[in-house]
Structures are given as structure tokens and as C-alpha cells.
C-alpha atoms as a PDB file:
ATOM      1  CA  UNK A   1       0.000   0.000   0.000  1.00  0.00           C
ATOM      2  CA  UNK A   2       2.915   2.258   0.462  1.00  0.00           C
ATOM      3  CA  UNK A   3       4.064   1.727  -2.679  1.00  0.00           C
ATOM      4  CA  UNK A   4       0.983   2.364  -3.912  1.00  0.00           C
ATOM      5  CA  UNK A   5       0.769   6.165  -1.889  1.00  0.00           C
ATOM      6  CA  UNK A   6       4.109   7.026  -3.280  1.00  0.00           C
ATOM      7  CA  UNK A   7       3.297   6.375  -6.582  1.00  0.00           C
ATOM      8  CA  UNK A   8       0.199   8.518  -6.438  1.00  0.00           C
ATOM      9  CA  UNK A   9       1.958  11.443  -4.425  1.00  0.00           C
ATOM     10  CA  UNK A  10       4.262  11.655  -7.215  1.00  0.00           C
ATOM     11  CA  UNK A  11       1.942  11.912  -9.883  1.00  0.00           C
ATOM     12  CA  UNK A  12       3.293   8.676 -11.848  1.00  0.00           C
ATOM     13  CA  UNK A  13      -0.592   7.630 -12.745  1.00  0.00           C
ATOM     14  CA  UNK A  14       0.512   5.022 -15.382  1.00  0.00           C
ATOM     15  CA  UNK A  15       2.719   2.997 -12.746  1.00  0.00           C
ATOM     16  CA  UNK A  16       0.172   3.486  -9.637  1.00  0.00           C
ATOM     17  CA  UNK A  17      -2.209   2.017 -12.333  1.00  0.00           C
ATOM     18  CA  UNK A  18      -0.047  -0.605 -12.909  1.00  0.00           C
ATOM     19  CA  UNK A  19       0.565  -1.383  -9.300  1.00  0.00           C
ATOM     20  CA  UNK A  20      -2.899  -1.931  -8.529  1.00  0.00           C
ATOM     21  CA  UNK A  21      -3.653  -4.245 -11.132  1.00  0.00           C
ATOM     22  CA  UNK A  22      -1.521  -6.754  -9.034  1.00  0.00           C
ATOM     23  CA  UNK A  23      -3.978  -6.545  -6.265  1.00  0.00           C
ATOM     24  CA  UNK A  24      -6.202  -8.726  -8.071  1.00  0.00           C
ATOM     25  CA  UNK A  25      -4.194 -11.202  -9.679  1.00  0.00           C
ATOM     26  CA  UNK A  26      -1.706 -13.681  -8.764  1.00  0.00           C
ATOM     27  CA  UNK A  27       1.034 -13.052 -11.244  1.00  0.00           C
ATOM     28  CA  UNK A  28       3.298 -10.549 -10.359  1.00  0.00           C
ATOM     29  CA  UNK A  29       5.080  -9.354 -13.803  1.00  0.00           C
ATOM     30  CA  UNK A  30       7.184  -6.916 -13.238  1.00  0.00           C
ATOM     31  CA  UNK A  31       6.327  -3.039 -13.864  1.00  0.00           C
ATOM     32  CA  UNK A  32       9.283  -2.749 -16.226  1.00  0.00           C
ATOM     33  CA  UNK A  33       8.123  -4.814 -18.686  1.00  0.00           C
ATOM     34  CA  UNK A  34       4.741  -2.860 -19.151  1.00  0.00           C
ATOM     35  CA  UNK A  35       7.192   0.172 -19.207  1.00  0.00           C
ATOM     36  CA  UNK A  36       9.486  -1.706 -21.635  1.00  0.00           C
ATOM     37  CA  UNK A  37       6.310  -2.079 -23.856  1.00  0.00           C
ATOM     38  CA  UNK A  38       5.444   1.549 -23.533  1.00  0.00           C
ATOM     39  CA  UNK A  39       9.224   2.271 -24.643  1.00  0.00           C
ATOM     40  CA  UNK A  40       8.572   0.617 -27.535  1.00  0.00           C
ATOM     41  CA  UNK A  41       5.332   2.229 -28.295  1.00  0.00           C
ATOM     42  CA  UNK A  42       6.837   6.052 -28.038  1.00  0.00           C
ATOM     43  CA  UNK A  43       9.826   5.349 -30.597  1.00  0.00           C
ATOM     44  CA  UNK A  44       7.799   3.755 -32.874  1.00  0.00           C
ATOM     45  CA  UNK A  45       5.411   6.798 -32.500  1.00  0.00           C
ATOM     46  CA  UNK A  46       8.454   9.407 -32.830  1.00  0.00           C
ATOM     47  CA  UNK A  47       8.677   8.756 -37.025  1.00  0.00           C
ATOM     48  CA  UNK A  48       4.844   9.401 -38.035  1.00  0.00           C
ATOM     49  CA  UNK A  49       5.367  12.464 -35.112  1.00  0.00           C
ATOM     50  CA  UNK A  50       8.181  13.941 -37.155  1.00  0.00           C
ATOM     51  CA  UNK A  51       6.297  14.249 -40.708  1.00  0.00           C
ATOM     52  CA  UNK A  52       4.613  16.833 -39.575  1.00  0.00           C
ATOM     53  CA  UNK A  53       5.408  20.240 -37.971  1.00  0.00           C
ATOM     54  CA  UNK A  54       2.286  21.654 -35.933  1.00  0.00           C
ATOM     55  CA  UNK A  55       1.337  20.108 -32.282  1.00  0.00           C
ATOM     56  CA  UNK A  56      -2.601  19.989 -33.500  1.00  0.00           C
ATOM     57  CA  UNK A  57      -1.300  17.906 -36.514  1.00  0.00           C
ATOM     58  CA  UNK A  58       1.136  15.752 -34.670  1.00  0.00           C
ATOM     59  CA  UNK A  59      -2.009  14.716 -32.057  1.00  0.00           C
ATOM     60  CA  UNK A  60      -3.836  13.823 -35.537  1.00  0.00           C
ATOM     61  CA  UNK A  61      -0.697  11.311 -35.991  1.00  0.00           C
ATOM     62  CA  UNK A  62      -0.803   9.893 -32.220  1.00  0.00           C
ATOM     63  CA  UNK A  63      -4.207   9.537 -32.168  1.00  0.00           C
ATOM     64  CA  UNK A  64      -4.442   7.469 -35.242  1.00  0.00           C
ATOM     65  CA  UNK A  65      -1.202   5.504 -34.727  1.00  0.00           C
ATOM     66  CA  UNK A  66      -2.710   4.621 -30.876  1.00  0.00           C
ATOM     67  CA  UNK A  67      -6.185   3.730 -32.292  1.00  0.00           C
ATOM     68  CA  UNK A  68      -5.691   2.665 -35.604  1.00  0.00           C
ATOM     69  CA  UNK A  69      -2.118   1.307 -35.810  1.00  0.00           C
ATOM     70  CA  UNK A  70      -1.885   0.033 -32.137  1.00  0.00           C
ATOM     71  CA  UNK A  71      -6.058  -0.859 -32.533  1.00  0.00           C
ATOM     72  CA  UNK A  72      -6.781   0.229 -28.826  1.00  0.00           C
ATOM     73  CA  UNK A  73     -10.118  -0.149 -28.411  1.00  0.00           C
ATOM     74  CA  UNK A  74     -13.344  -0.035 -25.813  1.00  0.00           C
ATOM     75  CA  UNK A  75     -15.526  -3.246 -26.165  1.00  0.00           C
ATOM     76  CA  UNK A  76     -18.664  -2.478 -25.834  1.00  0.00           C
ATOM     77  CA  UNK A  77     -20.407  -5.765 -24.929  1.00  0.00           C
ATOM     78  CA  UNK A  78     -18.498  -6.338 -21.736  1.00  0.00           C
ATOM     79  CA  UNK A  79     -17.896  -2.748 -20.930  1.00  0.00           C
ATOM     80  CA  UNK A  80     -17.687  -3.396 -17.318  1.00  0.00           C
ATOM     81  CA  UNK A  81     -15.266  -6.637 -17.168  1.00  0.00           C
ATOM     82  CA  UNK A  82     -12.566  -6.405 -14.884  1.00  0.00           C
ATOM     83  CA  UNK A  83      -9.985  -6.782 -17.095  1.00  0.00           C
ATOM     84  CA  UNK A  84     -10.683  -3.750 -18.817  1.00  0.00           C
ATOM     85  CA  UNK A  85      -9.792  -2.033 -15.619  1.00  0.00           C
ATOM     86  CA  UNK A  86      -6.318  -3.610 -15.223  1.00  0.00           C
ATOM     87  CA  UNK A  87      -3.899  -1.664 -17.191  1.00  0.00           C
ATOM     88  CA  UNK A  88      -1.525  -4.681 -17.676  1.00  0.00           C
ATOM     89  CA  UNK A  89      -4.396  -6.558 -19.216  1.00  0.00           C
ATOM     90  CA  UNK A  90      -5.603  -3.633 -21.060  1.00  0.00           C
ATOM     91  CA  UNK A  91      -1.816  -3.037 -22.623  1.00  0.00           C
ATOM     92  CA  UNK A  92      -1.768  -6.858 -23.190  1.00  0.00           C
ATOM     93  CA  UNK A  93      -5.113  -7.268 -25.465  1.00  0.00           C
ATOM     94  CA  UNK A  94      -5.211  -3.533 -26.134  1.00  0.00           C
ATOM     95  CA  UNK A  95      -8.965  -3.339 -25.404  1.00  0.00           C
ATOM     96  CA  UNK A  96     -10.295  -1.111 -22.149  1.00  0.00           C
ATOM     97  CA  UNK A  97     -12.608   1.186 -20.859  1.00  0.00           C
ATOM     98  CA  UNK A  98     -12.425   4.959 -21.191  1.00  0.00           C
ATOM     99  CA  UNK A  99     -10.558   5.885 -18.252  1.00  0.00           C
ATOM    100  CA  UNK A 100      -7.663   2.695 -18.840  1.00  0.00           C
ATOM    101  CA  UNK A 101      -7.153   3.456 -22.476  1.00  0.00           C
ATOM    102  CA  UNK A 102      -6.951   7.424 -21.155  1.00  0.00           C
ATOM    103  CA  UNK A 103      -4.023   6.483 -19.010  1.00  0.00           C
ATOM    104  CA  UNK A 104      -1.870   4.345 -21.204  1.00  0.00           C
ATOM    105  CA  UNK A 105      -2.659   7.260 -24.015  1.00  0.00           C
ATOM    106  CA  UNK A 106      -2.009   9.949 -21.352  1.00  0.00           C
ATOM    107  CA  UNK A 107       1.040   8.450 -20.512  1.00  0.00           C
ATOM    108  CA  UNK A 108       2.635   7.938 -24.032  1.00  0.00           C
ATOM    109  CA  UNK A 109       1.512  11.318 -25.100  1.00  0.00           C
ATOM    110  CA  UNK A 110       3.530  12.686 -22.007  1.00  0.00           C
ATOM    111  CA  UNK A 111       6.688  11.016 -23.508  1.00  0.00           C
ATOM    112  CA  UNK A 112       6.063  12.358 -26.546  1.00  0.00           C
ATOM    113  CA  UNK A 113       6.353  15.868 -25.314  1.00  0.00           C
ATOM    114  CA  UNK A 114       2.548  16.758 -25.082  1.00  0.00           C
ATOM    115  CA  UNK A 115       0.996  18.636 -22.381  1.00  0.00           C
ATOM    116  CA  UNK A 116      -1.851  16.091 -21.372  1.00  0.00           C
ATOM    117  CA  UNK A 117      -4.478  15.687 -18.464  1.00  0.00           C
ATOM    118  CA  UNK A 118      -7.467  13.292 -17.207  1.00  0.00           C
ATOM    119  CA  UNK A 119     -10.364  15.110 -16.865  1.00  0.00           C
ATOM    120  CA  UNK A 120     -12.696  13.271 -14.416  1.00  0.00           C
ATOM    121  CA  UNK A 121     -15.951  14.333 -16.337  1.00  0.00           C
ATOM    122  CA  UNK A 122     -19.468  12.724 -14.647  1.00  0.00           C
ATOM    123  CA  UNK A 123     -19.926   9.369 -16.509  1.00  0.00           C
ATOM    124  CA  UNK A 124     -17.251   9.208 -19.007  1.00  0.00           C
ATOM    125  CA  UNK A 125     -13.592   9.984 -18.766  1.00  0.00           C
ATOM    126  CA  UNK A 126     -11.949  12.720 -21.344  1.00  0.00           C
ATOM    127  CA  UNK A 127      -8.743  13.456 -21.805  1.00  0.00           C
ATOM    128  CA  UNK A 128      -7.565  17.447 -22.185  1.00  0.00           C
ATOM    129  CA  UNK A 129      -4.748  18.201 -24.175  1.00  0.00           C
ATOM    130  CA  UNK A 130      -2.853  21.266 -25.055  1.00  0.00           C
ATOM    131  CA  UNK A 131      -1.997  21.891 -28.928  1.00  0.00           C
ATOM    132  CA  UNK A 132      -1.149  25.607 -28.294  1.00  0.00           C
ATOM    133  CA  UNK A 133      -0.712  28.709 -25.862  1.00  0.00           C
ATOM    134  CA  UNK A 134      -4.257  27.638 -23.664  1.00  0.00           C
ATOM    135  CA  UNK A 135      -5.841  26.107 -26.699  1.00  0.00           C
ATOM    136  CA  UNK A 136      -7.105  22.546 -25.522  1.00  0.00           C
ATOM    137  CA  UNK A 137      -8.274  19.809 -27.432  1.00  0.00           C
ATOM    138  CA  UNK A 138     -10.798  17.447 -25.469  1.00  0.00           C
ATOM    139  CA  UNK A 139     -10.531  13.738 -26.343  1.00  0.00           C
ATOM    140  CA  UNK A 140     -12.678  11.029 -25.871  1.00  0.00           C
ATOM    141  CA  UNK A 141     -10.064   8.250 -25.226  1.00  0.00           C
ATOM    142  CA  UNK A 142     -12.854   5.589 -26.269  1.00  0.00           C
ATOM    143  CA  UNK A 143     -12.388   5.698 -29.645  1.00  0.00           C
ATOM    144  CA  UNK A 144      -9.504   9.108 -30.229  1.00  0.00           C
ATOM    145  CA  UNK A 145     -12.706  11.283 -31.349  1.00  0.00           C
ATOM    146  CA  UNK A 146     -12.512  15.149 -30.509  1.00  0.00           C
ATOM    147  CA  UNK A 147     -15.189  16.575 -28.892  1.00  0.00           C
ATOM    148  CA  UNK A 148     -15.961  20.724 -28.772  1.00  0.00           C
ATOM    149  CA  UNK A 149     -17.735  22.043 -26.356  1.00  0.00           C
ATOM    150  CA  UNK A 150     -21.106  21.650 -27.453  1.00  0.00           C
ATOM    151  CA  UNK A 151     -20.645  17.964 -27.776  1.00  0.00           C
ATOM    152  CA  UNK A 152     -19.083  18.083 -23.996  1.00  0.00           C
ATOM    153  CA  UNK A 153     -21.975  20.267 -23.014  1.00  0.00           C
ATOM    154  CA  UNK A 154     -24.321  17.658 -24.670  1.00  0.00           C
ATOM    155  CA  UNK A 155     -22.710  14.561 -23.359  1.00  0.00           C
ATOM    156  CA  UNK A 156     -22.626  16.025 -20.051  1.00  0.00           C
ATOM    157  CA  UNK A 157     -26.311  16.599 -19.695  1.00  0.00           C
ATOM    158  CA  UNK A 158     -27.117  13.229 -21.397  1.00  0.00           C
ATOM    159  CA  UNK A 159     -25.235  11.684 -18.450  1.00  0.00           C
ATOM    160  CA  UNK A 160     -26.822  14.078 -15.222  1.00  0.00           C
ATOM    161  CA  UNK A 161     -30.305  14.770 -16.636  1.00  0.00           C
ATOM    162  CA  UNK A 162     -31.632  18.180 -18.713  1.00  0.00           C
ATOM    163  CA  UNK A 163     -31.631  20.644 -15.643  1.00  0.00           C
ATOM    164  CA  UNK A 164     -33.486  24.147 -16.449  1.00  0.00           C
ATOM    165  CA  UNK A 165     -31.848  27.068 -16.885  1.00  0.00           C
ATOM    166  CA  UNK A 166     -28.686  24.762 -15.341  1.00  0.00           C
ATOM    167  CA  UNK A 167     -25.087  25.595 -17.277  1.00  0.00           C
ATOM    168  CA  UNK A 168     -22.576  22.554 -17.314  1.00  0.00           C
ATOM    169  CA  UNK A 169     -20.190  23.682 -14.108  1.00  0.00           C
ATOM    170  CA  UNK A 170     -16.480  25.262 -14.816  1.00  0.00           C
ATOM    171  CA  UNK A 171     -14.952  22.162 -12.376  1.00  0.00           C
ATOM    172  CA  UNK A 172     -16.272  19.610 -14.724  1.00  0.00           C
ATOM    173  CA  UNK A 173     -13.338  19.530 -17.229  1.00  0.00           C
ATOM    174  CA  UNK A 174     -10.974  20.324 -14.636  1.00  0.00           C
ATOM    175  CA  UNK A 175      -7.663  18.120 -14.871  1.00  0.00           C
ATOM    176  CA  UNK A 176      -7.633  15.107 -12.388  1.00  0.00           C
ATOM    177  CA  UNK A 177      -5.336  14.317 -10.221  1.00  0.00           C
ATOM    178  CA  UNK A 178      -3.420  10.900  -9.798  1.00  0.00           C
ATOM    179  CA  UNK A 179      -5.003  10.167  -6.690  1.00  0.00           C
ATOM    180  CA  UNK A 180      -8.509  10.912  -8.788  1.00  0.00           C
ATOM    181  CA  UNK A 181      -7.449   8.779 -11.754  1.00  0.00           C
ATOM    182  CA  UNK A 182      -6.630   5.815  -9.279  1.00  0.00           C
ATOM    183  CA  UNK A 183      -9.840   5.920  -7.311  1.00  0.00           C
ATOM    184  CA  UNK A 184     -11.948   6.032 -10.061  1.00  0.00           C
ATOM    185  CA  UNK A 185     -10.589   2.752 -11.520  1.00  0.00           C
ATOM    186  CA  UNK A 186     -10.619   1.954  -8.194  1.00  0.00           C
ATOM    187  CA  UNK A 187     -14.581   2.227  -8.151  1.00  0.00           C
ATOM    188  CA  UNK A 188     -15.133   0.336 -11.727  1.00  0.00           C
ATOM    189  CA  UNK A 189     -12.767  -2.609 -10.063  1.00  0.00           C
ATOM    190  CA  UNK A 190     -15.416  -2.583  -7.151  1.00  0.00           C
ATOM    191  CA  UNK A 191     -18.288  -2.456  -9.239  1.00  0.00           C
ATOM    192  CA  UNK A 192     -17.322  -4.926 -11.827  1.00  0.00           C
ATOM    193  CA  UNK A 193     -16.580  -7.425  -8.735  1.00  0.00           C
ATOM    194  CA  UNK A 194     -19.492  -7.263  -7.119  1.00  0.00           C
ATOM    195  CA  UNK A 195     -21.472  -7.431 -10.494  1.00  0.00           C
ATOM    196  CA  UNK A 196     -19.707 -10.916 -10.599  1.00  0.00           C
ATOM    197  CA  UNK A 197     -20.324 -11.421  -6.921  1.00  0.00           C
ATOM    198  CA  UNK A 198     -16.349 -11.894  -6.440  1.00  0.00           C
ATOM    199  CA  UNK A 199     -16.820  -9.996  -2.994  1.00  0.00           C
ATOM    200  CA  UNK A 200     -13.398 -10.742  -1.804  1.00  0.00           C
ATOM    201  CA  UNK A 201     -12.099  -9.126  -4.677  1.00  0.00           C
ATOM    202  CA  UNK A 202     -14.672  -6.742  -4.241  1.00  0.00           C
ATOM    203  CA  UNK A 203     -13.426  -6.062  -0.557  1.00  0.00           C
ATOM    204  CA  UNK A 204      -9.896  -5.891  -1.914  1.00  0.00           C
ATOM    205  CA  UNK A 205     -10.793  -2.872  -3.786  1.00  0.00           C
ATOM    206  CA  UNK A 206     -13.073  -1.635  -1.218  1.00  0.00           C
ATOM    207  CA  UNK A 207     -10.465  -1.673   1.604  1.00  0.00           C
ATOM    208  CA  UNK A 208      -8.101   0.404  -0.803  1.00  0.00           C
ATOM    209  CA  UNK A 209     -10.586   2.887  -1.278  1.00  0.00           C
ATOM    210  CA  UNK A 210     -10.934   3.444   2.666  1.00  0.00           C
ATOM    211  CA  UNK A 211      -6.994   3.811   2.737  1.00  0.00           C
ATOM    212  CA  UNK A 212      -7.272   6.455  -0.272  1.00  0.00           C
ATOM    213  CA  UNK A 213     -10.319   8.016   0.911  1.00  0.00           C
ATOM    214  CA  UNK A 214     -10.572   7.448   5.048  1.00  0.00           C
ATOM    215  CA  UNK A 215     -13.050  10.008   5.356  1.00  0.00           C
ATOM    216  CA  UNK A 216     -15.357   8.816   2.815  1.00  0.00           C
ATOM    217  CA  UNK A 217     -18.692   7.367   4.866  1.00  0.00           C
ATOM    218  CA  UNK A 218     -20.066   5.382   1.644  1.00  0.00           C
ATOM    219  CA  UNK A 219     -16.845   3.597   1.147  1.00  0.00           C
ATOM    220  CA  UNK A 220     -17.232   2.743   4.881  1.00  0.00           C
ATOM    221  CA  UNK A 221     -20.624   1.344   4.007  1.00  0.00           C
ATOM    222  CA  UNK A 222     -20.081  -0.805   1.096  1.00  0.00           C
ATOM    223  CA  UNK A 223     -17.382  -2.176   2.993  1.00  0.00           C
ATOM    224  CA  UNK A 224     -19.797  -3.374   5.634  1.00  0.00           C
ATOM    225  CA  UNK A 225     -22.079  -4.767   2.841  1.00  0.00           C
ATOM    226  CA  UNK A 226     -19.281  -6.760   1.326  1.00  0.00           C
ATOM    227  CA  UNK A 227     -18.261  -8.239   5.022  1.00  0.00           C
ATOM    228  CA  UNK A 228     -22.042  -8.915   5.488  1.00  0.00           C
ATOM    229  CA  UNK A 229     -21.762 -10.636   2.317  1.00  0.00           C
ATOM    230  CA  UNK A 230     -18.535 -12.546   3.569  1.00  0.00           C
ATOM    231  CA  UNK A 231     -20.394 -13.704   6.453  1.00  0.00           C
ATOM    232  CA  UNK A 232     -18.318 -11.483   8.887  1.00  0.00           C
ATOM    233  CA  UNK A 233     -21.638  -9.770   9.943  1.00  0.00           C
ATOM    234  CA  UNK A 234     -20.140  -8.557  13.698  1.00  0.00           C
ATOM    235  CA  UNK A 235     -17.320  -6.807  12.013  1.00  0.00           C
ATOM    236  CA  UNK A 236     -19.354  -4.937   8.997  1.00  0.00           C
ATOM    237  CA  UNK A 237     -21.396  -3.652  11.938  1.00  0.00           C
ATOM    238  CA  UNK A 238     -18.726  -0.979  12.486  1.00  0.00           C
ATOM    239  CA  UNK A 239     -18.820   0.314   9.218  1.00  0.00           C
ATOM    240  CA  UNK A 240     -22.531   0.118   9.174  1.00  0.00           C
ATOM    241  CA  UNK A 241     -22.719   2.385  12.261  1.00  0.00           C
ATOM    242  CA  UNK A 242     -19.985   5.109  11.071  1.00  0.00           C
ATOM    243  CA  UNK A 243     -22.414   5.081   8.008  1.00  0.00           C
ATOM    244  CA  UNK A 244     -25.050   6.089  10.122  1.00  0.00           C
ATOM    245  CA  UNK A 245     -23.126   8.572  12.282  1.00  0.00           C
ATOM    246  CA  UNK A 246     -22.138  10.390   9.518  1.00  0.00           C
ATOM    247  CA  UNK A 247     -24.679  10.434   7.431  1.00  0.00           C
ATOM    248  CA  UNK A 248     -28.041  10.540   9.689  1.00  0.00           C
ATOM    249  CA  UNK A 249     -30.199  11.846   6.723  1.00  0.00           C
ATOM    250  CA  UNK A 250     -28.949   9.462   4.275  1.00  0.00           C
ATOM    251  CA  UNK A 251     -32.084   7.257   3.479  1.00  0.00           C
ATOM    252  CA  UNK A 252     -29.709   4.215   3.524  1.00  0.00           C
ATOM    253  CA  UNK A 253     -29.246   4.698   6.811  1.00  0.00           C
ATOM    254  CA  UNK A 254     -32.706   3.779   8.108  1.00  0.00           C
ATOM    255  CA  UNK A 255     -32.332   0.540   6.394  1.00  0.00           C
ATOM    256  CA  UNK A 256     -28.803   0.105   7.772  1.00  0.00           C
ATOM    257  CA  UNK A 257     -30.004   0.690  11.576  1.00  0.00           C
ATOM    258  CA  UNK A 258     -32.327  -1.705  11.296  1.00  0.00           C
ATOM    259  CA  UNK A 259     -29.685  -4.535   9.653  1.00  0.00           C
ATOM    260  CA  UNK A 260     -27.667  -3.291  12.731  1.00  0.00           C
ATOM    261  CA  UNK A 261     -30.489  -4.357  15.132  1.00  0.00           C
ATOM    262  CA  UNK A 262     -30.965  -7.819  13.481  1.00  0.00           C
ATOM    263  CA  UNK A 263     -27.051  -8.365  13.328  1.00  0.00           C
ATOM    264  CA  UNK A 264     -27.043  -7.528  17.148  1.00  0.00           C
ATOM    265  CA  UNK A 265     -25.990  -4.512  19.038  1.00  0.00           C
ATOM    266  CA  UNK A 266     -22.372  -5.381  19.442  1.00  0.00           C
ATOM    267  CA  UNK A 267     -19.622  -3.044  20.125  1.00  0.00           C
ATOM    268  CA  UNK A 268     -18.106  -1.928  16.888  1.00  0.00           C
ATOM    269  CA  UNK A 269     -14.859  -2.875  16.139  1.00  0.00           C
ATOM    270  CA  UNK A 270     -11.929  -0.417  16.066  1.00  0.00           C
ATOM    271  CA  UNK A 271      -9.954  -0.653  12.402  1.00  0.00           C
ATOM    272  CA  UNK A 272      -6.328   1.217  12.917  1.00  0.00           C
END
């Protein structure tokens, strides 16, 4: 888990990503040889950089050598399998989800000289890149499409709802941080495991979250649901009750009090 902090504290997003992939598997390749790959990827990216002169037309070049060349892709039909959340799988079979493809993309972009940043839009994840003095390009790293604002504008209220007289907020397409980028994997790791009902692996991800994000009550919760699930029902109880305590209004909380009651009103247990 250290390793894991450090990583994130220093901004190195691709290799935190990389890290946590071996949480959930038992192979433990090292993180050179995805790096070694990524070597590869950037000098074989340098020649179709170099025909051209502009930074808008040498993004036309990266994009199409990383999506049509390199045929990173999203698969639609199993949008929310685990793998596509593992970056070493995702380099592997070169097939993710929108916010793995946006890291390994982010990441050779960044060795390519571009000025590049996750943007942790509601619902999808973008990428924002600059091609000139403040001039940004917004990607969607599903498929290497550029979006304006009006498309971003669109997407974003396809995602949250049509909201009168409501204007798509400033802090929407504001560049993520590592920490961001992680947790949000983090969170389609957890969701794609308990879809499966894998809730150790579930719990896995789950307990990282609390480490990331200690103050976070609903991280505290599903926690407790996944020990419930586990059949530790005495230690979720602590979770269910911080739940409660910090989020009295919370209409998940009724519900939880009364799973508290029919667990048994035992002490809860201290986590350190």
C-alpha cells in the first residue's frame, strides 16, 4: 500500500495504475516490462510524429497511430469486465474502458512531449490536451474522437439529466489528479466485482478505497455490505454504524439501523 501512496503522491498515474492491477491477480510481472512495452510504443510513435510540424497535426498522428495502428479499443459488450480495468491486461489485449485506455494514451503522449491531463468528467472519462498557448483539445479516449464544447456540453447533460436554466459547471473539465485517476478505476474494479459477486475481490478494492479516501462514509458502508456478504456480519457492523453517524439523513441509513439491530448490538470494532 505504500508503494501504492508514493506512486500517487508523485503523480506517476501510469505505474500506480499498474501497481494496482496486481492486487487482483496472482502473477506478479514486473512493472518494467509494461514500461518496456510503452518504450517501444513512443519510438515507434516518434517517425509518423516527425512528418509533420504543428502540435494539432502531430495529435492527428498519435491519435491514429494509438487507435488505428496500435487498434486500442473499448468493447462495448463487456464494458464493465474487470480486465478492462487492469492496465496490464488492457496493454496486453489492447482493449479497455475509457478511463484505462486514457491512461496508457495519457502516458505515451507525455513522452512524446505533449501537455496532457485526465479530466474526471461525470460518466465518461476525457482526456484534455494542449496543442497551443491555452488552446485545448478534449478527447474522448474511447475511440480518439474530438469533442468541442457543445458535444461536452451535450454529453454532459445526457449523463446528469436536462436541468433548467442549469449551465454545465467550470470544475467539470478540470484536470484530475493521480489520486482521482486511481480511485476512479478503483470504483469500476469494485463495481465490476461485485457485479460478478467476487466480494473478496470486491473487498480488496473496497479496503483500498478506505486507505485512499478514510473520510469517505459510503466507502465505509459498502465495505460493511461486502463483510455482510462474507459472512463477517459482527465486524461490517462498524462500518454500518460510522455510516449512520455520519450520514443521519442518508435514506440508507434507516435501512442500515435496522440490519444493525438484526445483526445484534455489538460493540463496533476499532480498524487502525
Amino acid at each position: 500500500m505504500q508503494e501504492l501512496k508514493q506512486r500517487i503522491a508523485n503523480q506517476e498515474c501510469f505505474k500506480a495504475s499498474l501497481l494496482l492491477a496486481q492486487y487482483f491477480q496472482s502473477s506478479n510481472d514486473s512493472l518494467a516490462l509494461y514500461e518496456e512495452q510503452l518504450a517501444q510504443w513512443v519510438n515507434q510513435a516518434k517517425p509518423h510524429l516527425a512528418m509533420v510540424s504543428s502540435k494539432a497535426l502531430k495529435l492527428e498522428k498519435l491519435i491514429q497511430f494509438f487507435y488505428l495502428e496500435l487498434a486500442f479499443s473499448v468493447d462495448e459488450k463487456q464494458y464493465f469486465a474487470k480486465q478492462y480495468s487492469m492496465l496490464d491486461k488492457v496493454m496486453e489485449f489492447r482493449t479497455g474502458i475509457p478511463i484505462s485506455l486514457a491512461i496508457i494514451f495519457r502516458e505515451l503522449a507525455q513522452q512524446l512531449e505533449f501537455d496532457v491531463h485526465g479530466v474526471n468528467f461525470p460518466g465518461h472519462f476525457l482526456l484534455s490536451i494542449e496543442v497551443a498557448d491555452q488552446e485545448l483539445i478534449y478527447l474522448d479516449p474511447a475511440n480518439g474522437n474530438t469533442l468541442t464544447k457543445t458535444d461536452i456540453e451535450q454529453l454532459y447533460f445526457n449523463i446528469i439529466g436536462e436541468i433548467e436554466q442549469e449551465k454545465m459547471p467550470p470544475e467539470a473539465l478540470f484536470a484530475a489528479s493521480c489520486e482521482e485517476i486511481v480511485v476512479r478505476l478503483l470504483h469500476n474494479l469494485k463495481a465490476s466485482f461485485i457485479n460478478n459477486q467476487q466480494y473478496s475481490y470486491a473487498l480488496t478494492a473496497v479496503n483500498l478505497l478506505v486507505h485512499l479516501c478514510p473520510n469517505d462514509p459510503y466507502e465505509r458502508r459498502d465495505r460493511g455490505f461486502l463483510l455482510h456478504q462474507l459472512d463477517c456480519p459482527q465486524v461490517a457492523i462498524a462500518d454500518y454504524q460510522y455510516f449512520i453517524q455520519q450520514c443521519p439523513k442518508d435514506p440508507a441509513s434507516v435501512l442500515l439501523a435496522a440490519q444493525v439491530k438484526q445483526l445484534g448490538n455489538v460493540p463496533p470494532t476499532t480498524f487502525h
